[in-house]
Protein backbone atom coordinates (compact mmCIF):
# COMPACT_ATOMS: atom_id res chain seq x y z
CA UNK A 1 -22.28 7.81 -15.60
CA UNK A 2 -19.91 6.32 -13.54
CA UNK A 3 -19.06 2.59 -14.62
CA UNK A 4 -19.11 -0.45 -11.67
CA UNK A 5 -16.56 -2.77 -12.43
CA UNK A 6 -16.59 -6.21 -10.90
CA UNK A 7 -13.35 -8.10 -10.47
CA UNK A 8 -13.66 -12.07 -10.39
CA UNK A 9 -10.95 -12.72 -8.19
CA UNK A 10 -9.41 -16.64 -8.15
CA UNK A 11 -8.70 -17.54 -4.63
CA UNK A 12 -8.72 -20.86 -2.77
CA UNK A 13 -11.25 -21.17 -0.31
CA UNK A 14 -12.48 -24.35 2.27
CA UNK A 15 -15.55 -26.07 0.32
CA UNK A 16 -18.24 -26.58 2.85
CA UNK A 17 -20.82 -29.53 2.92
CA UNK A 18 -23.83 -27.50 3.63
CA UNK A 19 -24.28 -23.92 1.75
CA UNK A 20 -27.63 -22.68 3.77
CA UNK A 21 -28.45 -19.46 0.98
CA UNK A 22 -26.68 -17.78 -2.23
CA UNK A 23 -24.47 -16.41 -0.24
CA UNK A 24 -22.26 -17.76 2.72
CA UNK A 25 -20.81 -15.97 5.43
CA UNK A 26 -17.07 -16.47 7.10
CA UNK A 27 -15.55 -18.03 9.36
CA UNK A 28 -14.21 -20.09 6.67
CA UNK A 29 -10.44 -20.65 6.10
CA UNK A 30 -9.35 -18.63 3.53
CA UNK A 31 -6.13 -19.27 1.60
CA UNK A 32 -6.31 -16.33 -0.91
CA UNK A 33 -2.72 -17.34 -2.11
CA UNK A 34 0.38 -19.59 -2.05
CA UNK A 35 2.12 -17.50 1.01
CA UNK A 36 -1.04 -18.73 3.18
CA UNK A 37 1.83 -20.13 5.81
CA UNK A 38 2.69 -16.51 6.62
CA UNK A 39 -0.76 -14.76 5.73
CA UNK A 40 -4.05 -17.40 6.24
CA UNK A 41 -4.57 -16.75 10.49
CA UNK A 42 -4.12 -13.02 9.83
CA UNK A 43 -6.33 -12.65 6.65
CA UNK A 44 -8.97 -15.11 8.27
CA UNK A 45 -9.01 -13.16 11.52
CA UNK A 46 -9.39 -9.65 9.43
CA UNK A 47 -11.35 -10.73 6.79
CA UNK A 48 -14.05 -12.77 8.08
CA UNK A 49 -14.02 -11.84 12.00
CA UNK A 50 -13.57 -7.60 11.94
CA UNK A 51 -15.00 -7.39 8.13
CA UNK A 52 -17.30 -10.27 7.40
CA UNK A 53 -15.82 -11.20 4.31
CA UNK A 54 -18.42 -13.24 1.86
CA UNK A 55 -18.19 -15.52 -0.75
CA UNK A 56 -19.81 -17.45 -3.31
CA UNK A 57 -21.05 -20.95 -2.04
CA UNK A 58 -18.71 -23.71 -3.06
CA UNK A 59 -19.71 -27.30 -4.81
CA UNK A 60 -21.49 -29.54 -1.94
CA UNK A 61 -19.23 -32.55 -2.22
CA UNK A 62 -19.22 -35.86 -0.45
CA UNK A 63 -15.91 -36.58 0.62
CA UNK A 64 -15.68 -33.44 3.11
CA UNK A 65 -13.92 -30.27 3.14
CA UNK A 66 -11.27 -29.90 0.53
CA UNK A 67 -9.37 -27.29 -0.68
CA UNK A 68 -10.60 -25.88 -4.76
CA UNK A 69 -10.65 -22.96 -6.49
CA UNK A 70 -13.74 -20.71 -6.51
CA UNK A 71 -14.58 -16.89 -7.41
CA UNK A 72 -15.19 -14.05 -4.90
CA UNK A 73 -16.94 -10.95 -6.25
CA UNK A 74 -15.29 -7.58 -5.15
CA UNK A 75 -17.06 -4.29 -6.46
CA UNK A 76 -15.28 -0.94 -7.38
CA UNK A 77 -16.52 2.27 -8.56
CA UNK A 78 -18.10 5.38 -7.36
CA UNK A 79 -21.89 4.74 -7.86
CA UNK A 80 -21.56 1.27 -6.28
CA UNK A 81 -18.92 1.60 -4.08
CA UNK A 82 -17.58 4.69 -2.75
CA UNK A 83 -17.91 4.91 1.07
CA UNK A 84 -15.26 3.34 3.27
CA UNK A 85 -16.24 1.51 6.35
CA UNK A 86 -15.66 2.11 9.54
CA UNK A 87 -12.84 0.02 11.28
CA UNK A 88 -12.36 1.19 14.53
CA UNK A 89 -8.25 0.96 14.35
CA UNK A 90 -8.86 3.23 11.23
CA UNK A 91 -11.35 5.40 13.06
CA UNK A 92 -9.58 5.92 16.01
CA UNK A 93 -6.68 7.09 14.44
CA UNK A 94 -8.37 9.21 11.46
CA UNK A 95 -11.87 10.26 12.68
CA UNK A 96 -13.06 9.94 9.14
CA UNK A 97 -10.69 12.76 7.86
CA UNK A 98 -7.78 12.41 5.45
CA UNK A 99 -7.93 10.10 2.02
CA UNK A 100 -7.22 6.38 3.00
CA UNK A 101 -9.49 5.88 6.00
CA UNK A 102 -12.15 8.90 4.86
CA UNK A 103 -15.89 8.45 3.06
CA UNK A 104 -18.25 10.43 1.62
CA UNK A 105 -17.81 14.33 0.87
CA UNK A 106 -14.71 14.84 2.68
CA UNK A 107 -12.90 11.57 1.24
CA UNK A 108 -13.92 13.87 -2.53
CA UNK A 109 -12.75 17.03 -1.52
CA UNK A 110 -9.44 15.71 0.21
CA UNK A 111 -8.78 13.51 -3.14
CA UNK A 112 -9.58 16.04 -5.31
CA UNK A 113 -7.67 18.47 -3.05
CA UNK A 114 -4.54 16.53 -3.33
CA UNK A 115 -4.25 15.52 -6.89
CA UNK A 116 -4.69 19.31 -7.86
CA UNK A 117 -1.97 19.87 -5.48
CA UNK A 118 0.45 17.60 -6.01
CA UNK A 119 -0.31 18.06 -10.15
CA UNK A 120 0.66 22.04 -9.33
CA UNK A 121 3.85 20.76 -7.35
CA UNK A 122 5.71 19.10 -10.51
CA UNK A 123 3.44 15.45 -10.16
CA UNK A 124 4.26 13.80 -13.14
CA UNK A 125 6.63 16.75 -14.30
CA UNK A 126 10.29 17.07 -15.28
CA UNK A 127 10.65 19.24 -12.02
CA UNK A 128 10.13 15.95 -10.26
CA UNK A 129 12.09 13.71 -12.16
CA UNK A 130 15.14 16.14 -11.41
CA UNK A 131 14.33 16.09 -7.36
CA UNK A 132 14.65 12.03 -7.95
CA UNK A 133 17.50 12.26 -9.67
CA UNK A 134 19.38 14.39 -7.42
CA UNK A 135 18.12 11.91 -4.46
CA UNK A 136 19.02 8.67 -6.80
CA UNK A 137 22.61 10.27 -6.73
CA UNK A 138 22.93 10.94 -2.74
CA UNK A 139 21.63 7.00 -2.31
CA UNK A 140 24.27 5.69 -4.80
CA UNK A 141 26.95 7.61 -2.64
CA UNK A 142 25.33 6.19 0.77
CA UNK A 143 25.66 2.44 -1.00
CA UNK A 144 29.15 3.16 -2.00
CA UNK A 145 29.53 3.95 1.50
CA UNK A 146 30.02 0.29 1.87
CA UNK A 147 32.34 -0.24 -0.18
CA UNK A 148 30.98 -3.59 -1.26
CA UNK A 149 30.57 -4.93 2.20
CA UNK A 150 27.26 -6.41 3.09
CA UNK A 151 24.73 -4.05 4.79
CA UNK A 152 21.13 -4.49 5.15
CA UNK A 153 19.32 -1.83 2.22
CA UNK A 154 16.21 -1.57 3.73
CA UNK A 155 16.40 1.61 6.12
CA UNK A 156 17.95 4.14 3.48
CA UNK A 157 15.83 3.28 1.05
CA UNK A 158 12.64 3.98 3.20
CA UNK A 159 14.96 7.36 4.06
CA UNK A 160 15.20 8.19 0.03
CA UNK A 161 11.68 7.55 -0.87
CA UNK A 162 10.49 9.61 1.93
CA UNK A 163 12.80 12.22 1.13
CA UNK A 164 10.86 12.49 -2.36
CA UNK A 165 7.40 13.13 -1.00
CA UNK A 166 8.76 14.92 1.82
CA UNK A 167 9.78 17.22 -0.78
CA UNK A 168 5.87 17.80 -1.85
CA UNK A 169 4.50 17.80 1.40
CA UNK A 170 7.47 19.79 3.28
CA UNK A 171 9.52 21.71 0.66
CA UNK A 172 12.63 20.23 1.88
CA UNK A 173 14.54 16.34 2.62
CA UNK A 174 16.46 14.92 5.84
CA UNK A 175 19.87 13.49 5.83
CA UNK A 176 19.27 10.02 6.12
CA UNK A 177 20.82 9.38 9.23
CA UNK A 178 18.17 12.19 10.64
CA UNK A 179 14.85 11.01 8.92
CA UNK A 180 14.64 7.70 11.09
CA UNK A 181 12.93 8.82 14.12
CA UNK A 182 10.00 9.35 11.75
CA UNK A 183 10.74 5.95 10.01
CA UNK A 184 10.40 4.68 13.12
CA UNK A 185 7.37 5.62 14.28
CA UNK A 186 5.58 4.49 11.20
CA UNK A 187 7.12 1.29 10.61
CA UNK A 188 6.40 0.68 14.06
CA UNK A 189 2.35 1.61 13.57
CA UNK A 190 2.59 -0.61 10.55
CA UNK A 191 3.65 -3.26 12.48
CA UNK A 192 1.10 -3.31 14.96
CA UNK A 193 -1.89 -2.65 13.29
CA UNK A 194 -1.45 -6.24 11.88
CA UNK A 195 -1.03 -7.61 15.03
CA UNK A 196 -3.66 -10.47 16.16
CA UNK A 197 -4.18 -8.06 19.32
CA UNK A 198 -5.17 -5.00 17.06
CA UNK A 199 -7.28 -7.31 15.17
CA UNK A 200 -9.00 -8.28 17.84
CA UNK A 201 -9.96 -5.06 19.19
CA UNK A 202 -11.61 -4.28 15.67
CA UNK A 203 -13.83 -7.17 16.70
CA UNK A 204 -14.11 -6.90 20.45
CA UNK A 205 -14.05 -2.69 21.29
CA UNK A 206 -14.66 -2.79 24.71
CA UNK A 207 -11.51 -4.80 24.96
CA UNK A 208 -9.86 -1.79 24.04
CA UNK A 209 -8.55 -1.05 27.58
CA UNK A 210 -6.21 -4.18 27.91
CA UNK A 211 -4.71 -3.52 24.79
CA UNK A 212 -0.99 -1.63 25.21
CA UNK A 213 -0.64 -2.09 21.37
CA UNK A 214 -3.60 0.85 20.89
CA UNK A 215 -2.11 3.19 23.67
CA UNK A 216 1.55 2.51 21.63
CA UNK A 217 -0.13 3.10 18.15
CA UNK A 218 -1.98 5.99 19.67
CA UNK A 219 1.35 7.93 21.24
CA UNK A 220 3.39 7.55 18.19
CA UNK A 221 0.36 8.82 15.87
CA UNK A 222 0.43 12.04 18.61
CA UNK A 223 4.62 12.50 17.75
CA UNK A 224 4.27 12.31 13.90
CA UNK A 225 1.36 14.89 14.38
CA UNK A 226 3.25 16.70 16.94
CA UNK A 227 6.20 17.19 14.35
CA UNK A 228 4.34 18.15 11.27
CA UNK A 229 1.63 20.73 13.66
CA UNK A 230 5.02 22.23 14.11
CA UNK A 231 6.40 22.31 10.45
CA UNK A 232 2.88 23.91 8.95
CA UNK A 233 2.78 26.43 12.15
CA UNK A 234 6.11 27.48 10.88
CA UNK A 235 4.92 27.84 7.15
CA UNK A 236 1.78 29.82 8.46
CA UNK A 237 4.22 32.54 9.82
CA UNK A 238 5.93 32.43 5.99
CA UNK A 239 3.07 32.19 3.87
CA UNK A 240 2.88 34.08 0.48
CA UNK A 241 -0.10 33.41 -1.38
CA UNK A 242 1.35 34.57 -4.48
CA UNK A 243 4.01 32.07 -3.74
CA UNK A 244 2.92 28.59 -2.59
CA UNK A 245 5.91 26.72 -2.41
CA UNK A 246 4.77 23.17 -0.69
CA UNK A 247 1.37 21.28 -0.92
CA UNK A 248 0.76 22.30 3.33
CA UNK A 249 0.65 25.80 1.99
CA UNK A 250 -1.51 24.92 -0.89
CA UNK A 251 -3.92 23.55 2.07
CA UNK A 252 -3.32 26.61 4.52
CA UNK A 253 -4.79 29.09 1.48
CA UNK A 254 -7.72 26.62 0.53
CA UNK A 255 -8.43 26.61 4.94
CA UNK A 256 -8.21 30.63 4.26
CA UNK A 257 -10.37 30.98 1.49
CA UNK A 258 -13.15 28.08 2.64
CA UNK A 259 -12.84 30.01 6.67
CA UNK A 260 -16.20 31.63 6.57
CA UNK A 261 -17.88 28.59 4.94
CA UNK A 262 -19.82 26.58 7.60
CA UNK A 263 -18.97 22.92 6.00
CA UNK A 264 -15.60 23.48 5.29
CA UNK A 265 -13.08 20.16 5.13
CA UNK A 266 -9.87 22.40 5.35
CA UNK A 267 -9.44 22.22 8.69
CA UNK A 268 -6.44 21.39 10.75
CA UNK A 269 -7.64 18.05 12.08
CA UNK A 270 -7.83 16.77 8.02
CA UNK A 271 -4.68 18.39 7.29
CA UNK A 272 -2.62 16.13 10.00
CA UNK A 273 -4.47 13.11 9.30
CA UNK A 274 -4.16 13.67 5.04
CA UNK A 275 -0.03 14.19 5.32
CA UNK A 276 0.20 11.08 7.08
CA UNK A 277 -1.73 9.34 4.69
CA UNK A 278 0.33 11.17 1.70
CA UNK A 279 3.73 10.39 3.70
CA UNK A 280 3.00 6.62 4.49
CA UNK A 281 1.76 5.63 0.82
CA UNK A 282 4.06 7.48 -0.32
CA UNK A 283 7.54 5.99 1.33
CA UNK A 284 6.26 2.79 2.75
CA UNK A 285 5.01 0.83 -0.67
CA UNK A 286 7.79 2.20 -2.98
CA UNK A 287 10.82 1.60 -0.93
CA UNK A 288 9.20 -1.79 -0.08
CA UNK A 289 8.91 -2.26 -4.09
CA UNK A 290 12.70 -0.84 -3.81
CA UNK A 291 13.61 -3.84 -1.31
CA UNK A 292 12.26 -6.38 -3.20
CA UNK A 293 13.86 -5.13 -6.21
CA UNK A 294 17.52 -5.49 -5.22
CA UNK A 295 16.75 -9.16 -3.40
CA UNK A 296 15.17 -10.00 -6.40
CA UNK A 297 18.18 -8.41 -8.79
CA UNK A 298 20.97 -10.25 -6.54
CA UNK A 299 19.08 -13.57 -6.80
CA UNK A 300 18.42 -13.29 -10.31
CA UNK A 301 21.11 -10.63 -11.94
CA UNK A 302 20.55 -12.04 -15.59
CA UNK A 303 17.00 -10.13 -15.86
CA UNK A 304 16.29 -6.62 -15.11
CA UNK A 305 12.77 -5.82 -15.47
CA UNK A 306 10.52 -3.88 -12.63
CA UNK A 307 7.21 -4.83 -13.73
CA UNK A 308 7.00 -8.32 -12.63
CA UNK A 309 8.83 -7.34 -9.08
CA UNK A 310 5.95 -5.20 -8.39
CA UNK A 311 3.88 -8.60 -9.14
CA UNK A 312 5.72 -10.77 -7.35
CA UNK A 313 6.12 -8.68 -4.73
CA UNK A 314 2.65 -7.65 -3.96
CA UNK A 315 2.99 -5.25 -2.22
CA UNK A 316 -0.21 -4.02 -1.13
CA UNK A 317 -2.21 -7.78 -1.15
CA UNK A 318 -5.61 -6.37 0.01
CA UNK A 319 -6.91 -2.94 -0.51
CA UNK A 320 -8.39 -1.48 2.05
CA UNK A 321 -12.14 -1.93 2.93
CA UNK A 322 -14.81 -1.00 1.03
CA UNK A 323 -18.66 -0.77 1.55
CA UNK A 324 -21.70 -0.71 -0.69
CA UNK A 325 -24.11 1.69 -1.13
CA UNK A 326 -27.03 0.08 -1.84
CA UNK A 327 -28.52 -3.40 -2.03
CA UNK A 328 -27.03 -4.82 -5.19
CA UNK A 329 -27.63 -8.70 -7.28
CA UNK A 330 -24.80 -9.82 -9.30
CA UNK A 331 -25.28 -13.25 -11.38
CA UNK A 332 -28.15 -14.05 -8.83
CA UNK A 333 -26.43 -13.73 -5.80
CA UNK A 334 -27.33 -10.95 -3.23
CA UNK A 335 -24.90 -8.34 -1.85
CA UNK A 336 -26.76 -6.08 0.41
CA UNK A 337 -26.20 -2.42 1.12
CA UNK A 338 -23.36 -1.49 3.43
CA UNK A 339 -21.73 -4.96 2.96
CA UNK A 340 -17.95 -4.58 3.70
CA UNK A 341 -16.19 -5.55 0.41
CA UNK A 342 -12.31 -5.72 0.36
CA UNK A 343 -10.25 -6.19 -3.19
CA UNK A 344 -7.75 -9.01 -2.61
CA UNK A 345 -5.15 -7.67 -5.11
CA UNK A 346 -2.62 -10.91 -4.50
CA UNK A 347 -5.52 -12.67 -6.44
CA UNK A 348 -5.39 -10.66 -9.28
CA UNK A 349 -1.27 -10.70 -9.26
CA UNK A 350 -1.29 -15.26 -8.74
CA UNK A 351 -4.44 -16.04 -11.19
CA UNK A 352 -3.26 -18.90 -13.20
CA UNK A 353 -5.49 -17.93 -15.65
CA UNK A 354 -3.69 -14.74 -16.05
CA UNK A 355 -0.12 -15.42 -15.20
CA UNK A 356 1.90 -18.64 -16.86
CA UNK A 357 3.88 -18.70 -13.50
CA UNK A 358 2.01 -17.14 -11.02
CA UNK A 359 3.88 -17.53 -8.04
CA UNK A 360 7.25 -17.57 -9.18
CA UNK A 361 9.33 -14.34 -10.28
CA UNK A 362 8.99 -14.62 -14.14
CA UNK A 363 9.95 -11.37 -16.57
CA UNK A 364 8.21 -13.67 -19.59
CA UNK A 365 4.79 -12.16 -17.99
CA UNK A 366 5.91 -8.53 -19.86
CA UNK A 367 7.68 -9.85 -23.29
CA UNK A 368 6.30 -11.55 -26.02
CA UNK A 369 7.99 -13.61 -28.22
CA UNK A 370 10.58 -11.18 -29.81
CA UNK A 371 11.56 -9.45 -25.87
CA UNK A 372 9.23 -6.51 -26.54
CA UNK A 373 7.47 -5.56 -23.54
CA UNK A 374 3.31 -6.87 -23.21
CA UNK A 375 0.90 -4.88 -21.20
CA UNK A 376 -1.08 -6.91 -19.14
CA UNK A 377 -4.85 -6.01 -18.14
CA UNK A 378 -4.13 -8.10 -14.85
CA UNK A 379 -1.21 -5.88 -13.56
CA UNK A 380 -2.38 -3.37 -11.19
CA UNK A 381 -0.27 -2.38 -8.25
CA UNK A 382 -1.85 0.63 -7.84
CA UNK A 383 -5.63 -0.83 -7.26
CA UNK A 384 -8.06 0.05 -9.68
CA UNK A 385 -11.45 2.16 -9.63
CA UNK A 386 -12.32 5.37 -7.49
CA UNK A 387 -9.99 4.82 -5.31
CA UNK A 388 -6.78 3.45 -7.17
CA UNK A 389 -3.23 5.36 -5.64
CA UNK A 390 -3.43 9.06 -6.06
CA UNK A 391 0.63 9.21 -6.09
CA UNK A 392 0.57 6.60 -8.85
CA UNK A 393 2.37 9.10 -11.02
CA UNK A 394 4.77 9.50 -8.90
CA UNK A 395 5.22 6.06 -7.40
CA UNK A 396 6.45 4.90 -11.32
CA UNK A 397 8.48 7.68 -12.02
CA UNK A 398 10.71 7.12 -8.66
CA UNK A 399 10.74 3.20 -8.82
CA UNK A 400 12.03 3.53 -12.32
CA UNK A 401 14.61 5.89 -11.60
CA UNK A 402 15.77 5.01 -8.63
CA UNK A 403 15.91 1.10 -9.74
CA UNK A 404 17.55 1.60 -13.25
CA UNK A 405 20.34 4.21 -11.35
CA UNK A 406 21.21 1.77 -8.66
CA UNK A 407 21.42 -1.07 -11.40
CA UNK A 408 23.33 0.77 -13.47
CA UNK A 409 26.08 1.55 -11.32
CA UNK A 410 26.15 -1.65 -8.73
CA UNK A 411 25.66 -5.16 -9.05
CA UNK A 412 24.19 -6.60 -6.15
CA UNK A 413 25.39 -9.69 -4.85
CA UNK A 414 25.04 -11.94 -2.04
CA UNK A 415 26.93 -12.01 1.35
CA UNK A 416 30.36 -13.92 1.51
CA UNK A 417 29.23 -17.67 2.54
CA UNK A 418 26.12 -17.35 1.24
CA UNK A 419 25.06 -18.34 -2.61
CA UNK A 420 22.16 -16.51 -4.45
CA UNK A 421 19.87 -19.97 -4.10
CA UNK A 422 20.11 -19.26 -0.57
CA UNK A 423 18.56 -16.47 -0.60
CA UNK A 424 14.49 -16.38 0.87
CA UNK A 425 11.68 -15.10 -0.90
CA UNK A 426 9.31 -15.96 1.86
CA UNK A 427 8.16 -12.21 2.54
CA UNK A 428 8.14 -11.55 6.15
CA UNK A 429 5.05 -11.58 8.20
CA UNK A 430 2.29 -8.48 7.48
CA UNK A 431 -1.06 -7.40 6.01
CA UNK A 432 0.55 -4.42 4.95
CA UNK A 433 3.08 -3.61 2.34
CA UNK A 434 4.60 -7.20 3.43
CA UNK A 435 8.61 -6.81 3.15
CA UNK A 436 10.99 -9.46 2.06
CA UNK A 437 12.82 -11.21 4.97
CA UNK A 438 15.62 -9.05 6.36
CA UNK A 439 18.73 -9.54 4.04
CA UNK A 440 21.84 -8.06 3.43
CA UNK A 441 23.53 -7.69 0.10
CA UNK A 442 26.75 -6.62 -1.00
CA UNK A 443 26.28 -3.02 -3.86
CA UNK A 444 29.66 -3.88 -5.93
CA UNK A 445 30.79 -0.85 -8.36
CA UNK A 446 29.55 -1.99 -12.06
C-alpha cells in the first residue's frame, strides 16, 4: 500500500483578524522565506492567484496583521496525490504528455519508461562516471582557458552538464561554443515562464492574445522540437534493435512494439515533449547547483562541502503543482478533492527547527562534533514522494565529480578590486532553479 506522507512545512504567512472556516483561502501575502524581497510578488501571484494556495488559519489577534510563523500542509504520495494539475502555461506547451507536466497513466508509463532506460544506459553505473570524467577534464581545460582572468562560469557549465545527459538522450556532446543556441532557447523559456505576464495568463486565458511572451515561449519550444524531430528521424534510419545505443532509440523500439496497441503512450508527440523534460532537469538544476558552488567556494575557500550548497542554494524552491485525488481531513481541517497542492521545498531547506543557521551557508548542518558527515532527514533537493527527480542518480554523481575536479585543480577567487565580502548571495530573480547574481571569478591553477 502506498504510504501518504505529509510534510509540515514552516513558512511565514500574514495573520488575518477574521478566519471565516478551517481552512482559509489566498490572497494572503505569503513570505515562505527570508529572500521574500526577490520572491513574495511572484510566489503570491502563482501561488494564491493561478493555484489557490491554502493554509491553515492563523491566531485571531488584536493588534492587526502581523507577520508569525504557522504550518502549511502539503501532501505527497501516489494514493493521495498523484495527478498533476492543469496549468495552462504547462498545458500549452506539453498537452499532458512527457513526465514533469503529465498525470495519470501516461505520467506512469513515461516515468517508468525512463528510469528503465536511463538504468540500461549506465544510470548510476561506472560507464557514467567515466563520460563525467572525461567531460570534468574538457571543462578544466576551458577554465584554464583563462588563464586566471575573470570570466563569468555560468554558460560552460550549463554547456558541460548538458553535454552529460545529452549523452543519454543523444549518444553524443557539443563543443561548448556550439551547444548555446539550445542553451539559449531554454534559459530564455525559463525566464519567461516566471514572468508576471505569463502568470497572469494562467489566471486570465482569454488574455492570451496580448501576450508576446506566449507566442516567444511558444516559437522557441517549436526550434528545440524542430532540432531533436530531426536527431530521432536520423536514428530511425540507423536503428538496430539488437543494438540500442541512446535512450530515443530505446523509445523508437517501445513505439514499434506498442504500434498495433490502440492506447499506446509511445508516440512521437510524448517523445518531444519527455526529452525536453529529461534535457531541462537535467542541465538547468545541476549546473545551477554548479554556479552556486564556485560563488560559494570563492567566498568561503576554507570549507568544501556540497551538501549544504545544494541547501543554501535551493535550487528548485517549489515543486511543481500537485492535486488531490479525493476529498481528504488531516488534523480536522478539510482538503477537498482536486485541491491544487504545491511542496514549498525552501521551507523544508530554512526551518529553524531543522537547521541551526537556516539562512546562512553553514557546513556544521552535515558534521557532528568530530567533522564526520550527519545525514539529515530535512535535506531533500531532489523532492520527495512519487514524484521526487528521476535523474537523481545522476544529478549526485555529476555534482560530485564535477565540483571535487574543479576544486581540486583551481582555487577560485574574486575579481581584482573586488574582496570576497563583496561578493552577493542575493540569488537573482526566478521561480525556477533561481541562479546566483551574475559574477565573475578568477579559476587560479592549485
Amino acid at each position: 500500500m502506498a504510504s501518504l506522507i505529509i510534510l509540515l512545512l514552516k513558512c511565514s504567512v500574514l495573520e488575518i483578524d477574521l478566519v471565516p472556516s478551517k481552512l482559509i483561502s489566498c490572497p494572503v501575502a505569503l513570505r515562505c522565506w527570508k529572500r521574500e524581497e526577490v520572491f513574495s510578488s511572484f510566489l503570491t501571484a502563482f501561488l494564491c492567484s493561478a493555484m489557490r494556495a491554502f493554509i491553515l488559519p492563523a491566531t485571531k489577534t488584536n493588534t492587526g496583521p502581523k507577520t508569525t510563523h504557522d504550518e502549511m500542509v502539503v501532501l505527497i504520495g501516489y494514493e493521495t496525490v498523484k495527478e498533476r494539475p492543469i496549468v495552462l502555461m504547462f498545458e500549452d506547451y506539453a498537452k499532458g504528455f512527457g513526465i514533469s507536466f503529465a498525470h495519470g497513466e501516461n505520467w506512469r508509463q513515461m516515468r517508468q519508461f525512463s528510469l528503465s532506460a536511463l538504468r540500461d544506459y549506465g544510470m548510476g553505473r561506472r560507464i557514467v562516471e567515466d563520460k563525467i570524467t572525461e567531460e570534468c577534464s574538457i571543462l578544466t581545460k576551458a577554465f584554464e582557458t583563462y588563464k586566471g582572468k575573470p570570466f563569468e562560469p555560468a554558460t560552460i557549465l550549463k554547456a558541460a552538464a548538458a553535454n552529460i545527459i545529452d549523452s543519454f538522450l543523444l549518444g553524443k556532446r557539443f563543443e561548448y561554443e556550439n551547444a548555446t543556441l539550445l542553451l539559449e532557447i531554454l534559459e530564455e523559456n525559463i525566464h519567461l515562464a516566471e514572468t508576471p505576464a505569463i502568470l497572469m495568463y494562467n489566471v486570465f486565458p482569454k488574455l492570451g492574445f496580448l501576450l508576446g511572451l506566449r507566442k516567444t515561449i511558444t516559437n522557441n519550444q517549436k526550434k528545440y522540437h524542430d532540432f531533436i524531430q530531426a536527431t530521432f528521424l536520423e536514428n530511425l534510419k540507423e536503428l538496430n534493435e539488437n543494438n540500442q545505443r541512446t535512450f530515443i532509440d530505446a523509445f523508437l523500439v517501445s513505439q514499434k512494439e506498442n504500434k498495433k496497441s490502440t492506447h499506446s503512450y509511445f508516440h512521437n508527440d510524448n517523445l518531444l515533449v519527455l526529452m525536453d523534460n529529461l534535457f531541462g532537469a537535467g542541465m538547468d538544476t545541476t549546473s545551477n547547483t554548479l554556479c552556486w558552488a564556485i560563488l560559494l567556494m570563492t567566498k568561503h575557500r576554507e570549507v568544501q562541502i556540497i551538501h549544504d550548497i545544494q541547501r543554501f542554494a535551493d535550487i528548485v524552491p517549489t515543486h511543481l503543482p500537485h492535486a488531490t485525488t479525493k476529498d481528504i481531513t488531516f488534523k480536522g481541517f478539510f482538503i477537498a478533492k482536486g485541491m491544487y497542492i504545491i511542496p514549498l521545498l525552501a521551507s523544508v531547506f530554512h526551518d529553524d527547527s531543522q537547521w541551526e543557521n537556516p539562512y546562512e551557508f553553514y557546513p556544521e548542518h552535515f558534521l557532528d562534533s568530530e567533522g564526520k558527515f550527519v545525514k539529515r532527514d530535512a535535506f531533500m533537493p531532489f523532492s520527495a514522494g512519487q514524484r521526487v527527480c528521476a535523474g537523481e542518480t545522476l544529478a549526485k554523481m555529476e555534482l560530485f565529480l564535477f565540483f571535487t575536479n574543479l576544486l581540486q585543480r583551481f582555487t577560485s577567487q574574486p575579481h581584482s578590486g573586488t574582496s570576497k565580502d563583496d561578493l552577493d548571495l542575493t540569488p537573482a530573480l526566478g521561480l525556477i532553479n533561481p541562479l546566483p547574481m551574475p559574477y565573475k571569478t578568477c579559476a587560479v591553477l592549485s
